[in-house]
C-alpha atoms as a PDB file:
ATOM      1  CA  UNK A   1     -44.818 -44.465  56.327  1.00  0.00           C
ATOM      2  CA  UNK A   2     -45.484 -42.100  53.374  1.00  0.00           C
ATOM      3  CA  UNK A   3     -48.468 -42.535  50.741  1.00  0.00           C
ATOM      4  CA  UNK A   4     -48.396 -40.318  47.298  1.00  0.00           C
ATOM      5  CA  UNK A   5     -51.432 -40.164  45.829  1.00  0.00           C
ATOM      6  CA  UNK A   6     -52.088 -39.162  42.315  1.00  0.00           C
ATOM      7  CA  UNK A   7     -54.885 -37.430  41.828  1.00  0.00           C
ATOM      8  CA  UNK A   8     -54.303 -34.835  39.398  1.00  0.00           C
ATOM      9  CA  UNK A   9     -56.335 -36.277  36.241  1.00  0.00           C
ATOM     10  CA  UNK A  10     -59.073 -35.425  34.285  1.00  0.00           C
ATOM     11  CA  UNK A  11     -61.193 -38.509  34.732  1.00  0.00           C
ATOM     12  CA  UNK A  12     -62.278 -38.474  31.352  1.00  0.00           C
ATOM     13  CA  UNK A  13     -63.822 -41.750  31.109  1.00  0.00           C
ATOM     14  CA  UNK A  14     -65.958 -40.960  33.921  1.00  0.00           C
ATOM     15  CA  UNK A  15     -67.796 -37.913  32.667  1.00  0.00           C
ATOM     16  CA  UNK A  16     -70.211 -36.487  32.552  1.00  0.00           C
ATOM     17  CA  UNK A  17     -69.983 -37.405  36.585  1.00  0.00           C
ATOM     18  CA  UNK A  18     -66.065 -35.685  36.268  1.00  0.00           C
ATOM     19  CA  UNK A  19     -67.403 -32.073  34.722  1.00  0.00           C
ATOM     20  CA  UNK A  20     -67.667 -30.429  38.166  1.00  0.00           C
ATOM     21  CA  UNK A  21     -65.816 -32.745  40.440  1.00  0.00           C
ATOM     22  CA  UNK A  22     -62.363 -34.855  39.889  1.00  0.00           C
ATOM     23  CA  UNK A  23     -62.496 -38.901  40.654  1.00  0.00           C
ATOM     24  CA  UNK A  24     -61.626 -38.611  44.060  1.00  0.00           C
ATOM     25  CA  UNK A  25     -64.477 -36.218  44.945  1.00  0.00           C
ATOM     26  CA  UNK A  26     -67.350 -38.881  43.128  1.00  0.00           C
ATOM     27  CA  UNK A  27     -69.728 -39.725  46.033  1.00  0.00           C
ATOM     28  CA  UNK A  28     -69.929 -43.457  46.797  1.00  0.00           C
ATOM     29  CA  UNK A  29     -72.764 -44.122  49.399  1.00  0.00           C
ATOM     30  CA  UNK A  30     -72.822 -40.734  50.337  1.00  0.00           C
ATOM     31  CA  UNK A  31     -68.831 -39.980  51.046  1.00  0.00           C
ATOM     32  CA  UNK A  32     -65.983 -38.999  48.492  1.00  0.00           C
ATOM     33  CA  UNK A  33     -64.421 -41.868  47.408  1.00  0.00           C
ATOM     34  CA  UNK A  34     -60.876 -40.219  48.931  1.00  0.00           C
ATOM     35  CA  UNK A  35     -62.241 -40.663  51.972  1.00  0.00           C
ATOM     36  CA  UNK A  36     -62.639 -44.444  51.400  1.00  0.00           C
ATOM     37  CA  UNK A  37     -58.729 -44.255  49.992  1.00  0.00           C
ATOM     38  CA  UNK A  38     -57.401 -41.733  53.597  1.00  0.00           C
ATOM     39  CA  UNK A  39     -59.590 -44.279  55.467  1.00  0.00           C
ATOM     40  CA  UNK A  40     -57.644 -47.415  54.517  1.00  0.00           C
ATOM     41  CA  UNK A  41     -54.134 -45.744  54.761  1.00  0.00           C
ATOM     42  CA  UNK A  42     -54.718 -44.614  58.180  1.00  0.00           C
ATOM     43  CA  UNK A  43     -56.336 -48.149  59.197  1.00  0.00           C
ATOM     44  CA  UNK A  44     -52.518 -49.486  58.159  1.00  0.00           C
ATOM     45  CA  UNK A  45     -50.785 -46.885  59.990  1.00  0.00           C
ATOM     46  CA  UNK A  46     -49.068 -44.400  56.949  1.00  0.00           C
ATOM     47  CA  UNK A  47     -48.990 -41.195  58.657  1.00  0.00           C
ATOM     48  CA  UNK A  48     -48.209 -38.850  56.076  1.00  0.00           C
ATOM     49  CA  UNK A  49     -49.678 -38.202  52.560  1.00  0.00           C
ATOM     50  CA  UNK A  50     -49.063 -36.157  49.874  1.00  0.00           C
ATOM     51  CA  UNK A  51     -51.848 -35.516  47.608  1.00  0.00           C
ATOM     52  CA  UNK A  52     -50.795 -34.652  43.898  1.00  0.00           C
ATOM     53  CA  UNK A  53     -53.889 -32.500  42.383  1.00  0.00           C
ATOM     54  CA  UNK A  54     -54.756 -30.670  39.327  1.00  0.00           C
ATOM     55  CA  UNK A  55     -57.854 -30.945  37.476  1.00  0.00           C
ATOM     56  CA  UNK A  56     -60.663 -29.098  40.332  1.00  0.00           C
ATOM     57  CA  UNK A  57     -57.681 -29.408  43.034  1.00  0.00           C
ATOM     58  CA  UNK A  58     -59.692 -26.994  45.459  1.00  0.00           C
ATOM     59  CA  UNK A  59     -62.525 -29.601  46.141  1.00  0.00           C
ATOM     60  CA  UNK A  60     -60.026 -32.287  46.975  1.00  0.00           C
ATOM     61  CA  UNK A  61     -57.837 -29.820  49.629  1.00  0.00           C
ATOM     62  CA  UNK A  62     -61.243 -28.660  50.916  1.00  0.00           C
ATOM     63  CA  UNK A  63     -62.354 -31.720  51.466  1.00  0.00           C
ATOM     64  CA  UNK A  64     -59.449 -33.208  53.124  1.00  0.00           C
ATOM     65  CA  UNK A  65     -57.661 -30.159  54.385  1.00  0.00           C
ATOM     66  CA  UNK A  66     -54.953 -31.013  56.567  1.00  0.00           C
ATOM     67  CA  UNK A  67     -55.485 -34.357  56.821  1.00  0.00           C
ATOM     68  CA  UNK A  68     -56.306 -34.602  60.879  1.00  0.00           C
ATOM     69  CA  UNK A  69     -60.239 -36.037  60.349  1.00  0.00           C
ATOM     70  CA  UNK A  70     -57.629 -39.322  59.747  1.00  0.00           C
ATOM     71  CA  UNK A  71     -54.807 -38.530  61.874  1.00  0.00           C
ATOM     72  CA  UNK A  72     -52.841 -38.180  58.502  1.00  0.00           C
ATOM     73  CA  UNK A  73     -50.642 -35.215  57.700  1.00  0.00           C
ATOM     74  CA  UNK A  74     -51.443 -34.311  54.338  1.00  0.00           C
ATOM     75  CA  UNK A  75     -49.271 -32.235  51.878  1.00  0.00           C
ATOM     76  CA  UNK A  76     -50.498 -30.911  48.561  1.00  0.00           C
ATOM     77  CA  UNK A  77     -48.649 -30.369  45.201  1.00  0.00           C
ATOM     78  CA  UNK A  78     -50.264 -28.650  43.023  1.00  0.00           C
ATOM     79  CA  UNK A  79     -49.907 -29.480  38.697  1.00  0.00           C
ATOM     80  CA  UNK A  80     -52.036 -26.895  37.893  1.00  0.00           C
ATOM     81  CA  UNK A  81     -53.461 -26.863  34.424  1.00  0.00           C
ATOM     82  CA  UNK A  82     -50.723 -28.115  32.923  1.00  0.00           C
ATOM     83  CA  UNK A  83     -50.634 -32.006  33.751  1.00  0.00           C
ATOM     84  CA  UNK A  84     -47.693 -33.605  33.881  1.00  0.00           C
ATOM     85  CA  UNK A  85     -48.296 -37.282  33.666  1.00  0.00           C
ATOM     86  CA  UNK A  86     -48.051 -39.877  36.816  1.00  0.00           C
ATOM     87  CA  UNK A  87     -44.620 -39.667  36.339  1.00  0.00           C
ATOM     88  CA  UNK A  88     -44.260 -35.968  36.018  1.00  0.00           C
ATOM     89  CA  UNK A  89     -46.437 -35.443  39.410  1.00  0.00           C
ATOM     90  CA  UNK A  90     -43.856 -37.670  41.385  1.00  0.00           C
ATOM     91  CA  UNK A  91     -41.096 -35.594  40.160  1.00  0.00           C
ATOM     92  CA  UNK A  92     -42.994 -32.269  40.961  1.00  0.00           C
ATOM     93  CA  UNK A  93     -43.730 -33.888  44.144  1.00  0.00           C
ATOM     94  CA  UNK A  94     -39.415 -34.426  44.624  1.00  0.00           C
ATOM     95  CA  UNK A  95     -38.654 -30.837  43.269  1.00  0.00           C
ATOM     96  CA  UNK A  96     -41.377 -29.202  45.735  1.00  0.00           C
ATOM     97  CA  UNK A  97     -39.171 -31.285  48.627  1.00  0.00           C
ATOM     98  CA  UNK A  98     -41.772 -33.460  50.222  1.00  0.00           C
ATOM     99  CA  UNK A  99     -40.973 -37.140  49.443  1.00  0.00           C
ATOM    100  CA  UNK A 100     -39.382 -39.035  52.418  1.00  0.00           C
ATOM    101  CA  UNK A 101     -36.469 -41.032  51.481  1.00  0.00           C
ATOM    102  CA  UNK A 102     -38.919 -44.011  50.881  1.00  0.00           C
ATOM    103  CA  UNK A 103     -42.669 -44.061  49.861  1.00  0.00           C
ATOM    104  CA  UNK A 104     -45.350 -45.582  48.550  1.00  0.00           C
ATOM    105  CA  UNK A 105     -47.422 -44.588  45.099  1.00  0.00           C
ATOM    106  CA  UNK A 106     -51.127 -45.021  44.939  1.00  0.00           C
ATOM    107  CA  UNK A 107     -53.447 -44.074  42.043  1.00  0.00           C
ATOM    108  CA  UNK A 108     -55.900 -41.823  42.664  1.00  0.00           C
ATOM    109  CA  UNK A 109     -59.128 -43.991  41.325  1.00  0.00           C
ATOM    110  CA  UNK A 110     -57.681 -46.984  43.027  1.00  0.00           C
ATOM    111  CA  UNK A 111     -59.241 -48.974  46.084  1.00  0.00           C
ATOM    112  CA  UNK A 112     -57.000 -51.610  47.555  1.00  0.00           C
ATOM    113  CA  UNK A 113     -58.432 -53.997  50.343  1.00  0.00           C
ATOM    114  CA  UNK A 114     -54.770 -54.872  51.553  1.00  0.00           C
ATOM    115  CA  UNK A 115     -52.638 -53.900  54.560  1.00  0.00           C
ATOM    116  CA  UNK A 116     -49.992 -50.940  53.193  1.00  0.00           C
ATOM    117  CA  UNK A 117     -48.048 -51.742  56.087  1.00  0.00           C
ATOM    118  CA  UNK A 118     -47.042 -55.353  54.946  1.00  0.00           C
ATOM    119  CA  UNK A 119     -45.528 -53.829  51.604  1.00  0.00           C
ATOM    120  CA  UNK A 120     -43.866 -51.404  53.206  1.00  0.00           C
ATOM    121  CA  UNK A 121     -42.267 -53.419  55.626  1.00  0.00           C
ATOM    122  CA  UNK A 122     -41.306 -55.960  52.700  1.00  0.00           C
ATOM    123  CA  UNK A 123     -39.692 -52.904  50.945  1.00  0.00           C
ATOM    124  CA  UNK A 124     -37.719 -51.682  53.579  1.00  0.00           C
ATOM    125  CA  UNK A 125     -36.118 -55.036  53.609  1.00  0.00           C
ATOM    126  CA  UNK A 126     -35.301 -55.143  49.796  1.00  0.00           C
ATOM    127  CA  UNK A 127     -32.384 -54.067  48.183  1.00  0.00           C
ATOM    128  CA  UNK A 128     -34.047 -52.861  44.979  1.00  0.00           C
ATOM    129  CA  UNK A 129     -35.004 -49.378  44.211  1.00  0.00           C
ATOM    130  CA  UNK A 130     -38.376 -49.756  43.818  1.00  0.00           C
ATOM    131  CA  UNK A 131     -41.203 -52.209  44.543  1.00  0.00           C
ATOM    132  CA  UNK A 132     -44.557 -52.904  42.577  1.00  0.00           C
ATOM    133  CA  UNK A 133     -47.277 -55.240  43.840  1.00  0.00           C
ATOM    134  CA  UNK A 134     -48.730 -57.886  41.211  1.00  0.00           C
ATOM    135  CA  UNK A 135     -51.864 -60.356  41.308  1.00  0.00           C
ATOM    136  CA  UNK A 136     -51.887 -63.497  39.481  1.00  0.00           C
ATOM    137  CA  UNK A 137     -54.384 -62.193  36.680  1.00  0.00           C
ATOM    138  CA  UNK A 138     -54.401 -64.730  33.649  1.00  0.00           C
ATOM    139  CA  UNK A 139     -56.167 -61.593  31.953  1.00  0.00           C
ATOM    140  CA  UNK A 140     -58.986 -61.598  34.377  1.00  0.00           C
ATOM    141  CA  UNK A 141     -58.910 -58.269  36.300  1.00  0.00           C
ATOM    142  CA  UNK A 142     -57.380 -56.464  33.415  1.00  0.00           C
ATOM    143  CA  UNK A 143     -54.497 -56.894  30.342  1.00  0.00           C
ATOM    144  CA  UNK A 144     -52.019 -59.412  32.361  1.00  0.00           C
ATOM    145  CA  UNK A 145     -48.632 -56.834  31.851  1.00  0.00           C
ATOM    146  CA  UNK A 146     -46.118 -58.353  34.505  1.00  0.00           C
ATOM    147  CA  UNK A 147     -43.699 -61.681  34.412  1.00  0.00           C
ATOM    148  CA  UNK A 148     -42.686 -62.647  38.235  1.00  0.00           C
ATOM    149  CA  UNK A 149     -40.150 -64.605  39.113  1.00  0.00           C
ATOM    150  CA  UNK A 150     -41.094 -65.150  42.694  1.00  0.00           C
ATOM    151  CA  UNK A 151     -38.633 -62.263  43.744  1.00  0.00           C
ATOM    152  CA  UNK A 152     -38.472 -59.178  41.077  1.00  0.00           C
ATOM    153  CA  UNK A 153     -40.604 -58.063  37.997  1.00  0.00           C
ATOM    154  CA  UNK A 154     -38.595 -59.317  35.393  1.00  0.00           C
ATOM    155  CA  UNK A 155     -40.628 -57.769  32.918  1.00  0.00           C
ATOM    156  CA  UNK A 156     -43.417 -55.395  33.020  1.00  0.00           C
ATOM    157  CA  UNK A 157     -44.750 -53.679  30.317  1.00  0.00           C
ATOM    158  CA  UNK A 158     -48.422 -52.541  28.613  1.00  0.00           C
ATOM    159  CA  UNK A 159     -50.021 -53.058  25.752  1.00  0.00           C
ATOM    160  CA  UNK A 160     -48.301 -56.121  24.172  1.00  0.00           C
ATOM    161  CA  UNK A 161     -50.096 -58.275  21.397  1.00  0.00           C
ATOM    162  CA  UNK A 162     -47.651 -60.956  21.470  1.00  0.00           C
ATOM    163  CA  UNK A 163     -46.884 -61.795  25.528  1.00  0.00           C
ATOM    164  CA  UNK A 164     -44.515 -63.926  26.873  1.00  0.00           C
ATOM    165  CA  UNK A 165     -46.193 -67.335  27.778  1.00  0.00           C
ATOM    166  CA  UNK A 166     -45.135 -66.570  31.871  1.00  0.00           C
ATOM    167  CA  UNK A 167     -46.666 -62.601  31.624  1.00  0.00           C
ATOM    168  CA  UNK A 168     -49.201 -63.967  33.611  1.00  0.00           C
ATOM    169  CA  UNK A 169     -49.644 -60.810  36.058  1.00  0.00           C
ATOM    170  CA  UNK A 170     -50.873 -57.549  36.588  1.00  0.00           C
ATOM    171  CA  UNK A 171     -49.918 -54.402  38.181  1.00  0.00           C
ATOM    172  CA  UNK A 172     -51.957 -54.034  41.022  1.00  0.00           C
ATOM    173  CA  UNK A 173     -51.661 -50.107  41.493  1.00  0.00           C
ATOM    174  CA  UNK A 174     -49.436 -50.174  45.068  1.00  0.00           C
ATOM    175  CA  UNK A 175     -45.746 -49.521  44.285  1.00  0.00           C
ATOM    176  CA  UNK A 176     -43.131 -48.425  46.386  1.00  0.00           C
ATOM    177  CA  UNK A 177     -40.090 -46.111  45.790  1.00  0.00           C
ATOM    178  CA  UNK A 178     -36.393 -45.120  46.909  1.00  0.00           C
ATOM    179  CA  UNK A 179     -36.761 -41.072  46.461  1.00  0.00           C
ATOM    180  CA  UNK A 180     -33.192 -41.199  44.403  1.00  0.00           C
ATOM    181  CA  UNK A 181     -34.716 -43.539  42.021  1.00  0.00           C
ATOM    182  CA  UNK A 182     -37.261 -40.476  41.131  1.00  0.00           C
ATOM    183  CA  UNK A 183     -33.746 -37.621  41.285  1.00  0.00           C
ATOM    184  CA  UNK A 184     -31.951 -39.794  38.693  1.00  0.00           C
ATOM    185  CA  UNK A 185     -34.914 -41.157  36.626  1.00  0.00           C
ATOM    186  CA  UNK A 186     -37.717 -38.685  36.233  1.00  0.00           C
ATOM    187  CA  UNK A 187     -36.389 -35.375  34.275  1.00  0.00           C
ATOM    188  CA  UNK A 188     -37.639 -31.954  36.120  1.00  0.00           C
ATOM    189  CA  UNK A 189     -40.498 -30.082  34.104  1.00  0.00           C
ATOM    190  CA  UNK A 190     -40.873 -33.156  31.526  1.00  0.00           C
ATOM    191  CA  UNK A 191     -44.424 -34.865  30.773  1.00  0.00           C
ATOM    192  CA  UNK A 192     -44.057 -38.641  31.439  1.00  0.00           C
ATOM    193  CA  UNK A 193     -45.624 -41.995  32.400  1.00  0.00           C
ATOM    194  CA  UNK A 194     -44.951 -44.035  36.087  1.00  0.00           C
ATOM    195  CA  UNK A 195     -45.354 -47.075  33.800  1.00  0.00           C
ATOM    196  CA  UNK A 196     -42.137 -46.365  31.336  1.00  0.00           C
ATOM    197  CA  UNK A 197     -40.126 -45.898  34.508  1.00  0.00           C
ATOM    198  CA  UNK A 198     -41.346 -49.527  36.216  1.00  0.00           C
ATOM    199  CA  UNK A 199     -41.033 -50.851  32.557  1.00  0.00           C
ATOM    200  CA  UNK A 200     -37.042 -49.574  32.305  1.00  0.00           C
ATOM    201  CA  UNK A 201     -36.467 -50.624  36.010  1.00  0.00           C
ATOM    202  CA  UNK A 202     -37.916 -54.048  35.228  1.00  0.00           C
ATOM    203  CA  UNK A 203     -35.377 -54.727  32.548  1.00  0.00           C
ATOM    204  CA  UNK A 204     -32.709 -53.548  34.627  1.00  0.00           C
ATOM    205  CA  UNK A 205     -33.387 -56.420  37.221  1.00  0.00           C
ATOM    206  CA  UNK A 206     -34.275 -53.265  39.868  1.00  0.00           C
ATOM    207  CA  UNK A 207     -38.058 -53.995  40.370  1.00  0.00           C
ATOM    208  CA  UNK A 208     -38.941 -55.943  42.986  1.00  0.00           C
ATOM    209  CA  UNK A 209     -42.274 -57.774  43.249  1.00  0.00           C
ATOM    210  CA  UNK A 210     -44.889 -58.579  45.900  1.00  0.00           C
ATOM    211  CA  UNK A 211     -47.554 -60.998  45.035  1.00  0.00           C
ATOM    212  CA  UNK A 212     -51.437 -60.452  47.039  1.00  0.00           C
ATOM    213  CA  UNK A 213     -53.940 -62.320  47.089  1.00  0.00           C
ATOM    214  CA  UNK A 214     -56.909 -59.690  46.944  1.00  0.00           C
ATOM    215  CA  UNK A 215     -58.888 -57.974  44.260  1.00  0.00           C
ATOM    216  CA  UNK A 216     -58.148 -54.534  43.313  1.00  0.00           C
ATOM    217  CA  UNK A 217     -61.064 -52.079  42.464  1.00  0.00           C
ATOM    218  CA  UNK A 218     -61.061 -48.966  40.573  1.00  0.00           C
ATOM    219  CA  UNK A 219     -63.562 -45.828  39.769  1.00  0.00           C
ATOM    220  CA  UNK A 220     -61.736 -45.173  36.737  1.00  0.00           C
ATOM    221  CA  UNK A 221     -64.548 -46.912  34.718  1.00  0.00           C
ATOM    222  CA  UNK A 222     -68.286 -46.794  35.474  1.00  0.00           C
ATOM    223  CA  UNK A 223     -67.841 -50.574  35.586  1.00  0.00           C
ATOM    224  CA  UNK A 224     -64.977 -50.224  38.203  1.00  0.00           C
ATOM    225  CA  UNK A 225     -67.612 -47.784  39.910  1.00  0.00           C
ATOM    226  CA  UNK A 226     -70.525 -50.469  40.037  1.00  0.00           C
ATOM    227  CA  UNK A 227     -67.939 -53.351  41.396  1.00  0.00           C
ATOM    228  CA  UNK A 228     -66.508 -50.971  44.184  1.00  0.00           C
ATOM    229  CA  UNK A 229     -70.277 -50.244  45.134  1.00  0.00           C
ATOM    230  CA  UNK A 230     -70.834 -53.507  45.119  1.00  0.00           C
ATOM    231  CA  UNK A 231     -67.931 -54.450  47.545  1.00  0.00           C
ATOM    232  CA  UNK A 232     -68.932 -51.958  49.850  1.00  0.00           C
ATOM    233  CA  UNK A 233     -72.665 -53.436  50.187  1.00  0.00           C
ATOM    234  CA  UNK A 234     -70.536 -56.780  50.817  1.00  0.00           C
ATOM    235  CA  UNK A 235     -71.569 -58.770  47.766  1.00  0.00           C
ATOM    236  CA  UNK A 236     -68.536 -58.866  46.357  1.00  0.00           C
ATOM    237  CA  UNK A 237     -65.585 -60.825  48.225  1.00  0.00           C
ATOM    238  CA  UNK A 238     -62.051 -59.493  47.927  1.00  0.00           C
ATOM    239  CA  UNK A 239     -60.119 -62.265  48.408  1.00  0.00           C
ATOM    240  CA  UNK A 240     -59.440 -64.515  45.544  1.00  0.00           C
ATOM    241  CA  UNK A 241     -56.550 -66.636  46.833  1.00  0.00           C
ATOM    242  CA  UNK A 242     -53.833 -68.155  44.669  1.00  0.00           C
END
């Protein structure tokens, strides 16, 4: 089982805590938070993770290194100063020749209290190129962006004023991904967004869908930050149910 990571960005939002340090080196009870993220992969038994870095990328490889503090394997790929988007990363990530045939995509400021291995056995059993997790949001976690049919995504898609009446979900920052999907849909060398390629693959019928039944949390707002602290101290419970 294979975990990307993207981790390249600026953390913008988050400064002036991001001028030194990217989001997945900001201390949380005295530990990165990446070691929060390698914890909970290894805990559901992915074995091998590949990192995608940029903005301060040294702190994050010296921190992790090889990956064996977590019996993980961990690979780097490196965007340099020249970000390519989420989208951009993953193709990097398939032109550098380290994405398994199937893997999973996690965001790099995202905490999920779930077990990886349940999606990933539910993807290996779908016929659909790629998989994205939703939650039942009514716009309570975030902007609701997802329509489920109880089997695929029919439609996902940011940002709209005018939603359909059943976009009643959000993205919940877990997907999953046939490697050919990323060959024949992400251009090499070109700037892009993950979310345009769920969006297209949505509209295709191709997306299939996972409903959970936990909370996400995030560090990519000082509110996310505060919550995440706050589930880690236990006063905040995870589970939400339907």
């Amino acid at each position: 089982m294979q975990c990307v990571i993207l981790a390249g960005g600026l953390g913008t939002r988050m400064r002036p805590m991001t001028e030194n340090i990217p989001k997945s080196m900001i201390a949380i009870k005295g530990h990165p938070f990446l070691k929060y993220q390698l914890d909970g992969l290894s805990r559901s038994g992915v074995s091998n993770v590949v990192l995608c870095v940029g903005y301060k990328a040294e702190l994050i490889r010296n921190y992790a290194q090889n990956g064996q503090s977590w019996g993980l394997k961990i690979t780097y790929v490196n965007e340099g100063d020249t970000l390519r988007g989420t989208a951009g990363a993953i193709r990097l990530a398939f032109d550098q020749k380290v994405l398994e045939e199937k893997f999973l995509v996690l965001y790099g400021d995202s905490f999920l209290p779930i077990n990886f291995a349940e999606i990933w056995k539910t993807f290996l059993r779908r016929s659909e190129p790629a998989l994205m997790t939703i939650l039942k949001n009514k716009e309570k976690w975030d902007n609701s962006n997802a329509c489920f049919d109880g089997h695929k995504v029919t439609l996902y898609k940011k940002g709209l004023k005018d939603k359909p009446d059943d976009m009643l979900y959000v993205d919940y920052g877990l997907s999953a991904f046939q490697r050919s999907v990323i060959e024949q849909e992400i251009a090499s060398g070109v700037r892009g967004d993950l979310a345009q390629l769920l969006e297209e693959l949505s509209v295709q019928g191709r997306l299939a869908g996972l409903e959970v039944h936990s909370r996400f949390f995030e560090i990519g707002s000082p509110g996310g930050l505060k919550d995440f602290e706050a589930f880690l101290d236990g006063k905040v419970n995870a589970e939400i149910g339907d």
